[in-house]
C-alpha atoms as a PDB file:
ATOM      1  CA  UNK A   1     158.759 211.307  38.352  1.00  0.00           C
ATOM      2  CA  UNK A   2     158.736 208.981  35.300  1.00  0.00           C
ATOM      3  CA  UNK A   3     160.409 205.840  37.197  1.00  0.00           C
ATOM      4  CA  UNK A   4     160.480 204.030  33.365  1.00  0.00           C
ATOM      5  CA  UNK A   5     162.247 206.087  31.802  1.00  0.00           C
ATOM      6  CA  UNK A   6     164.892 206.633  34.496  1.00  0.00           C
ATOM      7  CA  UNK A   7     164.999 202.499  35.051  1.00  0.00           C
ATOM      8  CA  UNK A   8     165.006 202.590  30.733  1.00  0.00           C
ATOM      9  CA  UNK A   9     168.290 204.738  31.179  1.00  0.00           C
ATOM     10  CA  UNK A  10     170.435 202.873  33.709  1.00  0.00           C
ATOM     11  CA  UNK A  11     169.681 199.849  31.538  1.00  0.00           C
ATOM     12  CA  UNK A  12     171.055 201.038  28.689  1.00  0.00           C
ATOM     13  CA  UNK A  13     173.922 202.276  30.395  1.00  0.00           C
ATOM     14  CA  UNK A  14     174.056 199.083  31.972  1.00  0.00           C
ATOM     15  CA  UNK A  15     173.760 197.761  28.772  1.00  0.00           C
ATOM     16  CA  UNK A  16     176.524 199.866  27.180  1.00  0.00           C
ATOM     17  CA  UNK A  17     178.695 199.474  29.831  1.00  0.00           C
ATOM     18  CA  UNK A  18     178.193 195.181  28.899  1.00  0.00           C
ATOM     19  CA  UNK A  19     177.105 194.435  32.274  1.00  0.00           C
ATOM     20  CA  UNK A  20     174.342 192.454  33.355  1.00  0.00           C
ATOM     21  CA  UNK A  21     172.120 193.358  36.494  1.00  0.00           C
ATOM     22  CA  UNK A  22     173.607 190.537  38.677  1.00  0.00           C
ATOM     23  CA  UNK A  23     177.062 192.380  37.894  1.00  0.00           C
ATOM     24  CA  UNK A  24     175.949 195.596  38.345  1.00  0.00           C
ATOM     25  CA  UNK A  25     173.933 194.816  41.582  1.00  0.00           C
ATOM     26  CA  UNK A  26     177.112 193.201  42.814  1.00  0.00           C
ATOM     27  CA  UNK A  27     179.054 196.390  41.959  1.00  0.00           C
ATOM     28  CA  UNK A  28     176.724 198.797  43.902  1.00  0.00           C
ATOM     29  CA  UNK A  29     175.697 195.789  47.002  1.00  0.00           C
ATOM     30  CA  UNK A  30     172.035 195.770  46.512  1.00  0.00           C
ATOM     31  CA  UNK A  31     170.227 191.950  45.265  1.00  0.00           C
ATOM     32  CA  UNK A  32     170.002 191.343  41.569  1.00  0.00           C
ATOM     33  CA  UNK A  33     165.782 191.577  41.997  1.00  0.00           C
ATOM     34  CA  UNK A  34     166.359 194.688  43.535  1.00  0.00           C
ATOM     35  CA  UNK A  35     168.191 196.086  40.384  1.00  0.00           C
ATOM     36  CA  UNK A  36     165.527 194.814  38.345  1.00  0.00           C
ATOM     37  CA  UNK A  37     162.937 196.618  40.373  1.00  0.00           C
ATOM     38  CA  UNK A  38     164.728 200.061  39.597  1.00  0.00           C
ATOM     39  CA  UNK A  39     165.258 199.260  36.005  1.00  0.00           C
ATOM     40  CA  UNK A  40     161.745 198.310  35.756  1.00  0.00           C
ATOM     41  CA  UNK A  41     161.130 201.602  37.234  1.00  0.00           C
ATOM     42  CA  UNK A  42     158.452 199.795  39.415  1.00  0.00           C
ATOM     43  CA  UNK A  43     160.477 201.678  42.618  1.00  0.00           C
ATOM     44  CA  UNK A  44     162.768 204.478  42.650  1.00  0.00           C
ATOM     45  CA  UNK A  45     166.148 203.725  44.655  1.00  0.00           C
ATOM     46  CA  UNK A  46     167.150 205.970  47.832  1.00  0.00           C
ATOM     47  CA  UNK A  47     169.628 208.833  46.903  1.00  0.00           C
ATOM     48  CA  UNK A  48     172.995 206.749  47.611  1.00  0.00           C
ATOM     49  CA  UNK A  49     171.682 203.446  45.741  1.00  0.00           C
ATOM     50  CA  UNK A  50     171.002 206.259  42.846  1.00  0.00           C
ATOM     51  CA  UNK A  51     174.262 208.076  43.091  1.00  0.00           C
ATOM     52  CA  UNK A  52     176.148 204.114  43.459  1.00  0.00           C
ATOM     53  CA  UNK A  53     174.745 203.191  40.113  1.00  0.00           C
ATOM     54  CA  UNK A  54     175.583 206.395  38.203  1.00  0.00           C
ATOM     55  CA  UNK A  55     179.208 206.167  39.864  1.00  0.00           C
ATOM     56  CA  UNK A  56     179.712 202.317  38.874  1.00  0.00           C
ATOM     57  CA  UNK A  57     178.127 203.060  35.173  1.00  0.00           C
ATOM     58  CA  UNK A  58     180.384 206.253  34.785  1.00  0.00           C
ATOM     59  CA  UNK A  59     177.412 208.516  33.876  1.00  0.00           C
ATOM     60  CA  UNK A  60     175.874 211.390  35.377  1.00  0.00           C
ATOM     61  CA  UNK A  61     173.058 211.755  37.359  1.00  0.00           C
ATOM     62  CA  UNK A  62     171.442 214.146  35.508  1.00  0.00           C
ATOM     63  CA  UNK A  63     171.747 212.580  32.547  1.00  0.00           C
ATOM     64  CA  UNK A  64     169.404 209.516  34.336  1.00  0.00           C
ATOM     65  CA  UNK A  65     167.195 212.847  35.029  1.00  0.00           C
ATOM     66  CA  UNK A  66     167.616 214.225  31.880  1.00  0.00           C
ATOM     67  CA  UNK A  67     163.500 214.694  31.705  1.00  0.00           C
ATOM     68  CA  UNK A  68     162.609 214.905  35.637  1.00  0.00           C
ATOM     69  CA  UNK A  69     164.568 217.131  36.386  1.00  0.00           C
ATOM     70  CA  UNK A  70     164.111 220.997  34.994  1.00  0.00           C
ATOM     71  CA  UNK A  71     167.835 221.993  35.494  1.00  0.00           C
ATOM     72  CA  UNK A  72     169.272 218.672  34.254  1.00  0.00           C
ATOM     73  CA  UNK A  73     169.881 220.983  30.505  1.00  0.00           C
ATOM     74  CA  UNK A  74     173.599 220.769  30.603  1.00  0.00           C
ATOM     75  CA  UNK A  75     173.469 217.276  30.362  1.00  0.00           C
ATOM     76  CA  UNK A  76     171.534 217.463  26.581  1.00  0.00           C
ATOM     77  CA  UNK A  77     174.410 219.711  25.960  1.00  0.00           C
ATOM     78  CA  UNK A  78     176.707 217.021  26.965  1.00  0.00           C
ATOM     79  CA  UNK A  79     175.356 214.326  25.031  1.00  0.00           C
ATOM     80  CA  UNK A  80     175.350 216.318  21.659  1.00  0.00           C
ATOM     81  CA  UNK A  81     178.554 216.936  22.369  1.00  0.00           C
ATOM     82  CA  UNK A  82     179.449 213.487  22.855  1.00  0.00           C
ATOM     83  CA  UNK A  83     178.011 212.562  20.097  1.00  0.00           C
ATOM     84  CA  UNK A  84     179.112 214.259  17.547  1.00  0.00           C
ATOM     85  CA  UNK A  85     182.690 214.534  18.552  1.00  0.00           C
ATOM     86  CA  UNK A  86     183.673 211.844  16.254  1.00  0.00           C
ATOM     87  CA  UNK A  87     181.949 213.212  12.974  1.00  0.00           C
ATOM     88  CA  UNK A  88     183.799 213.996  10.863  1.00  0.00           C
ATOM     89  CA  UNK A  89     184.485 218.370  10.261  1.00  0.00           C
ATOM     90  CA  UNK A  90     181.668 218.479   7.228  1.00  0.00           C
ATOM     91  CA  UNK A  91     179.516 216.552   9.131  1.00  0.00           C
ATOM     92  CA  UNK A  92     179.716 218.427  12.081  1.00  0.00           C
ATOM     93  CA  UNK A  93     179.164 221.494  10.219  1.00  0.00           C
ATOM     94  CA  UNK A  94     175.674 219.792   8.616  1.00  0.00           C
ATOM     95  CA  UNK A  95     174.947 219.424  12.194  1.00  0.00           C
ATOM     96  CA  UNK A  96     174.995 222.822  13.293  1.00  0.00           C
ATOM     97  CA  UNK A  97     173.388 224.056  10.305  1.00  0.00           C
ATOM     98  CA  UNK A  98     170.328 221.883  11.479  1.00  0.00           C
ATOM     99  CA  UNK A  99     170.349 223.153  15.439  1.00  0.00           C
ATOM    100  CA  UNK A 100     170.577 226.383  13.854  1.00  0.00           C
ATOM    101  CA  UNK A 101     167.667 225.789  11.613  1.00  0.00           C
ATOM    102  CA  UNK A 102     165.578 225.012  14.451  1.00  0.00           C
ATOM    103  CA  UNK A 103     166.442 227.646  16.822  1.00  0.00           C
ATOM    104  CA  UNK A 104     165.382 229.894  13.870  1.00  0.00           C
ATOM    105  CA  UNK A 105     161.880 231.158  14.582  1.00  0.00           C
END
């Protein structure tokens, strides 16, 4: 398991979310060190300190797993989704033409 890149992603949601680790560590009951520790991904938490964090940072698990884990797909779907829900309808439509464009073989 790439423990980085997990500990990368709850700090940007962290991040996104505008809460520091002391808040967030609060939020979940674990120390503030501790939370560091994960987002350094120098240890990976136990399954409920995992599933607290994803809970208080409104995000899904998989998307923390997006490259562990091989089923975690749906949540790549999700975030194109979310991110492109805001374009604008010719912009959208430039967007697709791309995905298409590389699903072409």
């Amino acid at each position: 398991m790439d423990a980085k890149a997990v500990g990368q992603r709850i700090k940007a949601a962290r991040e996104k979310k505008h809460l520091t680790q002391e808040d967030l560590a609060a939020l979940i009951e674990i120390s503030p060190t501790h939370m560091s520790v994960i987002e350094r991904g120098a240890k990976i938490p136990r399954m409920d300190t995992f599933v607290a964090i994803a809970n208080v940072l409104e995000v899904s698990v998989d998307s923390l797993l997006v490259d562990v884990a091989d089923y975690a797909a749906g949540s790549v779907a999700s975030e194109l989704s979310a991110a492109i829900e805001d374009l604008p309808h010719d912009e959208k439509m430039r967007v697709l033409k791309v995905v298409n464009a590389l699903l072409e073989k």
